[in-house]
Protein backbone atom coordinates (compact mmCIF):
# COMPACT_ATOMS: atom_id res chain seq x y z
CA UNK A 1 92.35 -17.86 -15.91
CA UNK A 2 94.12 -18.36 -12.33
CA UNK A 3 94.07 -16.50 -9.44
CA UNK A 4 97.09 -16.87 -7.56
CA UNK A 5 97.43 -16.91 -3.54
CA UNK A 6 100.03 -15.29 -1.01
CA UNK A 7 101.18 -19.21 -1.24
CA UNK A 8 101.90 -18.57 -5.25
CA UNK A 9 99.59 -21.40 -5.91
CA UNK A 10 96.95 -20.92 -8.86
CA UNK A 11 93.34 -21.84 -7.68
CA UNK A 12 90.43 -22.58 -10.71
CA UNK A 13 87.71 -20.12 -10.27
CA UNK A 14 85.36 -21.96 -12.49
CA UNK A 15 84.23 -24.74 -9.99
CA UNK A 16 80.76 -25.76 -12.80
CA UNK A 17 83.81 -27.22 -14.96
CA UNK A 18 85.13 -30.29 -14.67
CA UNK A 19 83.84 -33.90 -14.86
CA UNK A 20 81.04 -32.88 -12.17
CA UNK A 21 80.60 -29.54 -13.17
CA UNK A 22 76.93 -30.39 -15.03
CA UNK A 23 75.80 -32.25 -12.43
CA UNK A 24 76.30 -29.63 -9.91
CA UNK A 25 75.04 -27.11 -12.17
CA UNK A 26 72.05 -29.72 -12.48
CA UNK A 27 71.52 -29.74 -8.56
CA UNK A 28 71.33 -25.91 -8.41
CA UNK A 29 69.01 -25.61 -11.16
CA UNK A 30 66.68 -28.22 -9.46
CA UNK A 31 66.98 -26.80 -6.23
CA UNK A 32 66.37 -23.21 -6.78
CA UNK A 33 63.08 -24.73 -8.90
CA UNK A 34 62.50 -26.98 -5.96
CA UNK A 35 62.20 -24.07 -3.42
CA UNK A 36 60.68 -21.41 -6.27
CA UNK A 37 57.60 -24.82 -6.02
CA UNK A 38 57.92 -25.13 -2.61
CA UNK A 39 57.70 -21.32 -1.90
CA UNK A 40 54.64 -21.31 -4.31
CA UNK A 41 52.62 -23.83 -2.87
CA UNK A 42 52.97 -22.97 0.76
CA UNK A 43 51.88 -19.34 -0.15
CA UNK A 44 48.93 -20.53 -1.94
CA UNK A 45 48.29 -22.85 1.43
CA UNK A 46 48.44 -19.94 3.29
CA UNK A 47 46.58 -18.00 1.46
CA UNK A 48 43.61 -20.79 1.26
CA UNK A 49 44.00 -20.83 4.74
CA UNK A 50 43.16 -17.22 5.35
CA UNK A 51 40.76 -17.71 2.49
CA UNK A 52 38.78 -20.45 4.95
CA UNK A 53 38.49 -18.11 7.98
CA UNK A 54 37.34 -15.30 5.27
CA UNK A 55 34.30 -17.57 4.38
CA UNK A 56 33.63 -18.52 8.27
CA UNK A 57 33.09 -15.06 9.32
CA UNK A 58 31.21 -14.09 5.80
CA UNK A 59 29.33 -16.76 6.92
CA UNK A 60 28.76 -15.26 10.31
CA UNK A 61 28.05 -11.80 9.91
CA UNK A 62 25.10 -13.35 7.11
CA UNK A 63 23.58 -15.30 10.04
CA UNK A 64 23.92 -12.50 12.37
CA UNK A 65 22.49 -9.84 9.82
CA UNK A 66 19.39 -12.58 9.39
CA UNK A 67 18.68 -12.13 13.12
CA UNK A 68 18.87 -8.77 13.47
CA UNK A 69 16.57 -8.24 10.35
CA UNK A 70 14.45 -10.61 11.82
CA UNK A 71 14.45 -8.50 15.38
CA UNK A 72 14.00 -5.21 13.45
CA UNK A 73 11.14 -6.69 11.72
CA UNK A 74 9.53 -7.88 15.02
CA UNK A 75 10.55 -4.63 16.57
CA UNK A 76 8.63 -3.02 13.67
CA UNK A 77 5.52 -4.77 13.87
CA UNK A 78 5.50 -3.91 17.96
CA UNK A 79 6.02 -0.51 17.19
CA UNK A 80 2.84 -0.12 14.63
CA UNK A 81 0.72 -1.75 17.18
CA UNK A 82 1.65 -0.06 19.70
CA UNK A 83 0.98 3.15 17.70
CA UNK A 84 -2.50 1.95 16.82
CA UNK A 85 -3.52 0.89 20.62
CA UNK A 86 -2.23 4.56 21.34
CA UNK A 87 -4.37 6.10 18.59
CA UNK A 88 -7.12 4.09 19.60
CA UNK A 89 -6.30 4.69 23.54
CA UNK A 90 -6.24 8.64 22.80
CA UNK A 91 -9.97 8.50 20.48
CA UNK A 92 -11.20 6.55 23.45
CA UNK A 93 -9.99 9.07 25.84
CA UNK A 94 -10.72 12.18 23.51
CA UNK A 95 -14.56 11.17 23.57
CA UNK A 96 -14.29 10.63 27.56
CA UNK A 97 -12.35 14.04 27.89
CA UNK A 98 -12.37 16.31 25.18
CA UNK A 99 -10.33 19.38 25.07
CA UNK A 100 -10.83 21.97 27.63
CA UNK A 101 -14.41 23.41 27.67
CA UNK A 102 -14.89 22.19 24.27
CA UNK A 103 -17.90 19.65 23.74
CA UNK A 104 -19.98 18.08 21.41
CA UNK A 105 -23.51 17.92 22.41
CA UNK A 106 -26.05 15.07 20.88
CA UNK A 107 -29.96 16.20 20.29
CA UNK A 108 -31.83 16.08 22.86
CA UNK A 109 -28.76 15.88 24.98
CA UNK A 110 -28.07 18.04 28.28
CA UNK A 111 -24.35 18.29 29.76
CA UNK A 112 -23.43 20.03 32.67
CA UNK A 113 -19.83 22.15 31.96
CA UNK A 114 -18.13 25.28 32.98
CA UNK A 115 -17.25 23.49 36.48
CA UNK A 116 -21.34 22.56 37.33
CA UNK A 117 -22.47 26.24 36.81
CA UNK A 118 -23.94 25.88 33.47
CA UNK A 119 -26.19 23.08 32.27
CA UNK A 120 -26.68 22.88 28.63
CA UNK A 121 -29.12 20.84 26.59
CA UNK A 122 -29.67 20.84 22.24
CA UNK A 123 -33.00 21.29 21.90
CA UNK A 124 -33.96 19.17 18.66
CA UNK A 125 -31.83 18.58 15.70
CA UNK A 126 -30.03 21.56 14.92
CA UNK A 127 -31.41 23.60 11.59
CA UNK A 128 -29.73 24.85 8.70
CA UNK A 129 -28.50 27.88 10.21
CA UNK A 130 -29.06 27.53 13.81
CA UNK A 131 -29.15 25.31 16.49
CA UNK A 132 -31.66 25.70 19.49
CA UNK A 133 -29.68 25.69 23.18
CA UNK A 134 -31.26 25.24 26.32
CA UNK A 135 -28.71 27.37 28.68
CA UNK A 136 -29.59 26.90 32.30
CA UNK A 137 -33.52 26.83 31.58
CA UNK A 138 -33.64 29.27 28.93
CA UNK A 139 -33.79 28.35 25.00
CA UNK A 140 -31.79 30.41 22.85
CA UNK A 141 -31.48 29.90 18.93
CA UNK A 142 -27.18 30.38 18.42
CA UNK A 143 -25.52 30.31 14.69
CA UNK A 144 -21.62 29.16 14.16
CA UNK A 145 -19.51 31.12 15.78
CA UNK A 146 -22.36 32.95 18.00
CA UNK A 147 -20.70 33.73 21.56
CA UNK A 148 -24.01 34.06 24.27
CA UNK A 149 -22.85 35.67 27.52
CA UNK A 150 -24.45 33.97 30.96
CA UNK A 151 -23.98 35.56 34.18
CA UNK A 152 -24.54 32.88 37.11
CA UNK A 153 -25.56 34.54 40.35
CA UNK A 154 -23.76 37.98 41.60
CA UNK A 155 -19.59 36.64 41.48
CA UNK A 156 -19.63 34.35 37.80
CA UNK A 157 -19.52 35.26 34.52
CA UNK A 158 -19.74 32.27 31.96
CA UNK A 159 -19.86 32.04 27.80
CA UNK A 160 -20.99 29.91 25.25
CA UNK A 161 -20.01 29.74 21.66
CA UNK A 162 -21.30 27.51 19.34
CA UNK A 163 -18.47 26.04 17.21
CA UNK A 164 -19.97 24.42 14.89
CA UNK A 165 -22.88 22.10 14.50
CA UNK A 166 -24.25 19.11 11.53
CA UNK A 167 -27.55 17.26 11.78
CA UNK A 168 -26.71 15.03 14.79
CA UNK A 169 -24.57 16.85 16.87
CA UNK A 170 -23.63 20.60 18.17
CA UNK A 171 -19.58 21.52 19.11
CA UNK A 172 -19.32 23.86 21.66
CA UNK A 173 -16.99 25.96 23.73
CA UNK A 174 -18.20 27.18 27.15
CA UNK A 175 -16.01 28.33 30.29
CA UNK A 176 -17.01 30.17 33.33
CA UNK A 177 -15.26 32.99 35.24
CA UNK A 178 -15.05 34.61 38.48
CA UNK A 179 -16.87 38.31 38.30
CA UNK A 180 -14.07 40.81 38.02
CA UNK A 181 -14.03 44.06 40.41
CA UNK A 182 -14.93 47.06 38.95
């Protein structure tokens, strides 16, 4: 088969055939496997490249998560003993300052409450159903719950209720008023 040109020439359109035909055919073959190798390889370099930095920063965010359970774990331990010096700090200053006209009273204790205008002393260990108050000089014998009103001179008004009381101690709950008009 020919191909002919505007010249009228014919031109061979099989350029593989001829005395060097296999050897060019040879040198193709070889270098479309050379650069099908070559092409391999460098993509597998590459990708061990990106591979390496991969494993760096792995390696990295490992060390840094180490730290930071390390600083969580200090943090941690901080934070409980801070929480027990604050209990501690707040039974310490519940004992100095109870709540608000509440107190416990010891046997044979006195305490002066409802802002200095009532002084107010258990008198012995308290009984099984009663406890024995000294209110301003006068005993009185008060069960749980018992409210005993005591009027201080002509303008206040004060209370006592017994909370509760045990064998040692007495809780109670006194507060003083101004007298109210009539």
């Amino acid at each position: 088969m020919s191909d002919r040109t505007q010249s009228g020439r014919s031109v061979p359109l099989r350029p593989l055939t001829g005395p060097n035909g296999f050897v060019v055919s040879i040198a193709c073959i070889v270098s479309v496997l050379t650069i099908l190798i070559g092409g391999h390889l460098y993509g597998r370099f590459l990708a061990s490249r990106d591979l390496g930095g991969r494993d760096d920063t792995i390696e990295q965010l490992n060390d840094q998560t180490q730290k930071l359970k390390v600083l969580a774990d200090s943090l941690s331990a901080r934070l409980t003993d801070s929480q027990v010096q604050l209990a501690k700090t707040q039974a310490a200053l519940d004992a100095i300052m109870p709540s608000t006209n509440t107190y416990d009273i010891n046997s044979n204790q006195s305490l002066i409450v409802g802002d200095g205008h009532l002084t107010i002393g258990l008198v012995g260990s308290p009984g099984n159903d009663s406890v024995t108050l000294d209110i301003n000089g006068k005993q009185q014998a008060a069960s749980a719950g018992q409210v005993i009103p005591v009027v201080v001179g002509s303008s206040t008004n004060c209370q006592v209720q017994v909370q509760s009381f045990d064998m040692f101690k007495a809780t109670l709950v006194a507060s003083c008023a101004g007298a109210k008009p009539q």
